[in-house]
Protein backbone atom coordinates (compact mmCIF):
# COMPACT_ATOMS: atom_id res chain seq x y z
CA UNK A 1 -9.07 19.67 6.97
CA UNK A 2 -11.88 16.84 7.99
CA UNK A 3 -9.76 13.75 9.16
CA UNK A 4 -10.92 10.81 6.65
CA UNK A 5 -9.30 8.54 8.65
CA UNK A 6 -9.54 9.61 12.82
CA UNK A 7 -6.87 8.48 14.93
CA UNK A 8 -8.39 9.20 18.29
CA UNK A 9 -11.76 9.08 19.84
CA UNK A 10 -12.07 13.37 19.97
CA UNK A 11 -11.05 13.23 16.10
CA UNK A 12 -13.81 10.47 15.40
CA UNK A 13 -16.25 12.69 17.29
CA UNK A 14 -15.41 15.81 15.82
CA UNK A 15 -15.96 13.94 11.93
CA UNK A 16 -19.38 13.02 13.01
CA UNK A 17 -20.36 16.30 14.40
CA UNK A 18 -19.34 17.71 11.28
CA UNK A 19 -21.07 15.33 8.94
CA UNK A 20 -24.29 15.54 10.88
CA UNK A 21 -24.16 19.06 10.50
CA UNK A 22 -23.84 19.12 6.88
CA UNK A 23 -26.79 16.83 7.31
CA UNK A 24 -28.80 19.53 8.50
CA UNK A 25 -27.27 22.47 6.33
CA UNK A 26 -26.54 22.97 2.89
CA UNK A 27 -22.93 23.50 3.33
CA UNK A 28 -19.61 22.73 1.13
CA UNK A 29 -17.16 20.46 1.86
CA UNK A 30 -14.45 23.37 2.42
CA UNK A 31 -16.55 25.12 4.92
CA UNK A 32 -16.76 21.38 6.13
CA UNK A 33 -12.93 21.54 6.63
CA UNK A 34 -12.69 25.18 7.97
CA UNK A 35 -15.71 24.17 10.85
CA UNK A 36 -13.28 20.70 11.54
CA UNK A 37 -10.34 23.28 11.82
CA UNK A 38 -12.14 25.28 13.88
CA UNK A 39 -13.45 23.20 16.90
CA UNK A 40 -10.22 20.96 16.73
CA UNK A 41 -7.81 24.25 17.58
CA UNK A 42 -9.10 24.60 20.73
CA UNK A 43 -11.40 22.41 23.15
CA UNK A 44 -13.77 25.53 24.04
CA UNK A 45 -14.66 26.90 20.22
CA UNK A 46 -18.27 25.76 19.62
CA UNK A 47 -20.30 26.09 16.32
CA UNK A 48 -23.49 27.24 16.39
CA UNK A 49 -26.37 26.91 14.18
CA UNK A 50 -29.32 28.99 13.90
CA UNK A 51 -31.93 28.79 11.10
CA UNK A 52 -30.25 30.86 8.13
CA UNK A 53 -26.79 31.40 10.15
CA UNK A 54 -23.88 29.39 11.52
CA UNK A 55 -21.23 31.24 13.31
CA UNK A 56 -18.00 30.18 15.02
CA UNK A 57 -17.62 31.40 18.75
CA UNK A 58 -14.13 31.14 20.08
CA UNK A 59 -13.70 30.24 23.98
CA UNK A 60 -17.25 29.65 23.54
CA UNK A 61 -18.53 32.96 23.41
CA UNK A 62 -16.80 35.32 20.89
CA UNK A 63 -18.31 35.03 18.01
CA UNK A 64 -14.85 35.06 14.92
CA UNK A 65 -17.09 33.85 11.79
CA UNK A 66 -20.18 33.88 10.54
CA UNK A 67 -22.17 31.74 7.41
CA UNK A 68 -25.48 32.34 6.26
CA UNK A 69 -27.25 29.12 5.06
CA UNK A 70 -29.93 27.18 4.20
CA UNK A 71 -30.80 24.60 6.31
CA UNK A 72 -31.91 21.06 4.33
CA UNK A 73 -34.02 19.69 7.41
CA UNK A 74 -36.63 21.59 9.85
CA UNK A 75 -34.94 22.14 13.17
CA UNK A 76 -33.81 25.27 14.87
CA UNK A 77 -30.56 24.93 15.30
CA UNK A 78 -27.45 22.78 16.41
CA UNK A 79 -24.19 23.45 19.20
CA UNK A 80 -21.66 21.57 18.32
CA UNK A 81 -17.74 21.10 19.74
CA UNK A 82 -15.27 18.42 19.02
CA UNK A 83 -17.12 16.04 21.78
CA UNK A 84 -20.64 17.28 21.85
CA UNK A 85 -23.53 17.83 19.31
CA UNK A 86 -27.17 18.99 20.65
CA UNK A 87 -30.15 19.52 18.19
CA UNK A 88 -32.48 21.95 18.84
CA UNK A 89 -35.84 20.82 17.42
CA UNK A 90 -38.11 22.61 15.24
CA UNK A 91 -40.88 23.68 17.24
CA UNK A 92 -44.36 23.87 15.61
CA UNK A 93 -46.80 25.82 17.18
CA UNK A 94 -50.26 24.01 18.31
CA UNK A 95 -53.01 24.62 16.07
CA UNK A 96 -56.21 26.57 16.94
CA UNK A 97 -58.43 23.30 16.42
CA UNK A 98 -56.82 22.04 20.16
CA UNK A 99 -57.50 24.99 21.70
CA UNK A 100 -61.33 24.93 21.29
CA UNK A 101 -61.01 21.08 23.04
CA UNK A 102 -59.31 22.96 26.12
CA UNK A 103 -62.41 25.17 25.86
CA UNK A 104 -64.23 22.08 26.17
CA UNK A 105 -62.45 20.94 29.65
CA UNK A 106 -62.95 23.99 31.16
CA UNK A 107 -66.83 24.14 30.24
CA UNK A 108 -66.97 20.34 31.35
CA UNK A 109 -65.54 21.69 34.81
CA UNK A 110 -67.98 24.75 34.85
CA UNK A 111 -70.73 21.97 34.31
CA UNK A 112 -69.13 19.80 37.25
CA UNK A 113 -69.07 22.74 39.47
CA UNK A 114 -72.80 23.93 38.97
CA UNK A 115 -73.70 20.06 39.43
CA UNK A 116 -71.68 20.42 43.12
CA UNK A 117 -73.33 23.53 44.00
CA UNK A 118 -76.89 22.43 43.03
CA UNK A 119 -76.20 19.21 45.20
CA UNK A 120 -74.76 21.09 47.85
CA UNK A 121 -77.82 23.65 48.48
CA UNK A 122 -80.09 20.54 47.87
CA UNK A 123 -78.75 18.96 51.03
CA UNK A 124 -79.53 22.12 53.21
C-alpha cells in the first residue's frame, strides 16, 4: 500500500514516482498501491509504461503483470523504479510544409554551385 507518510528517502521517491504516474495514466488508487508494492519488494522490479499498457517486469526484465490503460497526457511512455522515473516524450512527426523549405536549401545550393562553376570557367 502507497506510504502516506514516507519514512525514508527510497519510500519518498517511490510515492512520487507513483503519483506522477497516475499523472500520466488513468489509473485507480489500488493499482496505485499494487505498482508501490511492486517496485518496493525488490530494488530491480521496474514499471513500465507504454501507450495503452503498463506492465510490471521483475529483476527488470520478466515481465509478472500487465494493465491496459488510457493514458491522460501525450507521451510515450514512462520506466519507473523506487529511485528513478524517465519520461519518454511523445514524438510528433514533422509536417510536410518543412520539408518543401529543405527543398528550398538544397535548390539554394544547386544555385550556389552553378554560380561557382560559371565563375570558375569564366576565369579560364
Amino acid at each position: 500500500m502507497i506510504k502516506t507518510n514516507p519514512e525514508t528517502y527510497n519510500e519518498l521517491r517511490a510515492v512520487k514516482n507513483i503519483l506522477s504516474l497516475a499523472n500520466y495514466y488513468n489509473v485507480s488508487k489500488p493499482f496505485c498501491d499494487e505498482a508501490y508494492d511492486f517496485i518496493m519488494a525488490n530494488p530491480k522490479n521496474k514499471i513500465k509504461c507504454y501507450i495503452n499498457k503498463i506492465s510490471f517486469l521483475a529483476e527488470g526484465t520478466k515481465i509478472v503483470k500487465e494493465f491496459s490503460v488510457n493514458p491522460s497526457r501525450s507521451i510515450d511512455g514512462l520506466e519507473i523504479t523506487a529511485t528513478l522515473m524517465n519520461i519518454i516524450p511523445h514524438y510528433v512527426p514533422i509536417s510536410s510544409s518543412s520539408s518543401s523549405s529543405s527543398r528550398g536549401f538544397s535548390s539554394n545550393n544547386n544555385n550556389n554551385n552553378n554560380n561557382n562553376n560559371n565563375n570558375n570557367n569564366n576565369n579560364h
